[in-house]
N, C-alpha and C. Protein backbone atom coordinates (compact mmCIF):
# COMPACT_ATOMS: atom_id res chain seq x y z
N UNK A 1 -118.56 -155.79 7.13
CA UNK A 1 -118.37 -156.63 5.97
C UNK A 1 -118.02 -158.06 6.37
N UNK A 2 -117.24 -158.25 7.45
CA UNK A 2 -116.88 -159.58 7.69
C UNK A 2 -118.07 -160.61 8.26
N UNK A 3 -118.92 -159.54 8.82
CA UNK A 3 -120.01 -160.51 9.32
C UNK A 3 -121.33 -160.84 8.31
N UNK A 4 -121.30 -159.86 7.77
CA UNK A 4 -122.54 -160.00 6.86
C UNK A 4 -123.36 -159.03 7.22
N UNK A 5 -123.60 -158.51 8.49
CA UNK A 5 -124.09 -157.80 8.17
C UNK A 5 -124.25 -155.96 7.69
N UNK A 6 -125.53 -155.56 7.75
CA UNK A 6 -125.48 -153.96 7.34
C UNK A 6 -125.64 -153.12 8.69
N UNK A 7 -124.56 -152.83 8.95
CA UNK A 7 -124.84 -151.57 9.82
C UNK A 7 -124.92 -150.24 9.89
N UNK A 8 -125.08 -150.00 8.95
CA UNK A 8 -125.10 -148.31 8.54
C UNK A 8 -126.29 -147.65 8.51
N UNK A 9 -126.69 -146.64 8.67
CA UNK A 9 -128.06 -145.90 9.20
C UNK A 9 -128.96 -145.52 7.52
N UNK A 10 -130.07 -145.38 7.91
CA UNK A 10 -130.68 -145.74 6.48
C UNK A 10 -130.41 -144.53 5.88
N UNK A 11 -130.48 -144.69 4.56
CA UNK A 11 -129.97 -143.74 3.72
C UNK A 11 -128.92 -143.37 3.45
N UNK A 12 -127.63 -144.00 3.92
CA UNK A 12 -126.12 -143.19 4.02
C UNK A 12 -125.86 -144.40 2.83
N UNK A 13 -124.83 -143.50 2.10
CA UNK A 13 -124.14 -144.15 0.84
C UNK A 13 -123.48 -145.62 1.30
N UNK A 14 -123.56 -147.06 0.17
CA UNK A 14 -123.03 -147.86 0.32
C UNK A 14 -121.40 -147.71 0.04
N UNK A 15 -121.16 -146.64 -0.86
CA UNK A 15 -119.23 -146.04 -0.80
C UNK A 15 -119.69 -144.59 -0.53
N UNK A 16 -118.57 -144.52 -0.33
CA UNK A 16 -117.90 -142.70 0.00
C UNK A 16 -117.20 -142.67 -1.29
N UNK A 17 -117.35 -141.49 -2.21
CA UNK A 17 -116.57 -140.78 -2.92
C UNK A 17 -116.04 -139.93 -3.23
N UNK A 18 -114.79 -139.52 -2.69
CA UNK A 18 -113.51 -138.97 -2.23
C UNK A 18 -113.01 -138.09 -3.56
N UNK A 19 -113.82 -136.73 -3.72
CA UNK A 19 -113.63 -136.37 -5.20
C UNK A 19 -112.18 -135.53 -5.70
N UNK A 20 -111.49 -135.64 -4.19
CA UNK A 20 -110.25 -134.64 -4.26
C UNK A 20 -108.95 -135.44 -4.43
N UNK A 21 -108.03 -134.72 -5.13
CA UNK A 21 -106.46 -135.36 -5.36
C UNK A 21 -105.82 -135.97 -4.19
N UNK A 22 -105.49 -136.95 -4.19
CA UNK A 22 -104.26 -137.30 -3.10
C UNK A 22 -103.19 -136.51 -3.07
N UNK A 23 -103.26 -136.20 -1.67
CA UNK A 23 -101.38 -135.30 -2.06
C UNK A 23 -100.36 -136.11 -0.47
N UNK A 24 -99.27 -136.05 -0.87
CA UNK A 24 -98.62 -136.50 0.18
C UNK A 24 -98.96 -136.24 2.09
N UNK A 25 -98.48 -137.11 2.75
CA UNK A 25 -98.80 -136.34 4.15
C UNK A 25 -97.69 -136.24 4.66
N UNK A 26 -97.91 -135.88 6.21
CA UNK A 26 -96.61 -135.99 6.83
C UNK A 26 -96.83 -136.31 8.04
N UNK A 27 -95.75 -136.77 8.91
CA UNK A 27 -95.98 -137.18 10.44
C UNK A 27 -96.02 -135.98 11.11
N UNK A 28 -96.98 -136.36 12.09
CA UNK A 28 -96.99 -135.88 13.28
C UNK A 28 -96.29 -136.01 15.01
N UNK A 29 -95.42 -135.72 15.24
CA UNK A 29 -94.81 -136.06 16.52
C UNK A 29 -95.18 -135.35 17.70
N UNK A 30 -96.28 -135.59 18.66
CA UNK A 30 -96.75 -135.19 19.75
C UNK A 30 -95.74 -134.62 20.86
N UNK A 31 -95.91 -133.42 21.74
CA UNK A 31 -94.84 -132.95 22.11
C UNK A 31 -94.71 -133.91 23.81
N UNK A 32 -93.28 -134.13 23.88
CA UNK A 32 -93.05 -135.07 25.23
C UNK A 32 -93.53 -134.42 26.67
């Protein structure tokens, strides 16, 4: 978007639509 131009492969949607509820997340802390 910042450059102008289109890089996306032909045929793939100009948005994504995300048809499911938001629900909270949570962190993840990787083990040391």
């Amino acid at each position: 978007e910042a450059t102008g131009e289109d890089v996306r492969a032909p045929g793939f949607p100009t948005e994504i639509v995300d048809y499911e509820p938001e629900e909270s997340g949570y962190e993840v802390f990787p083990p040391r």
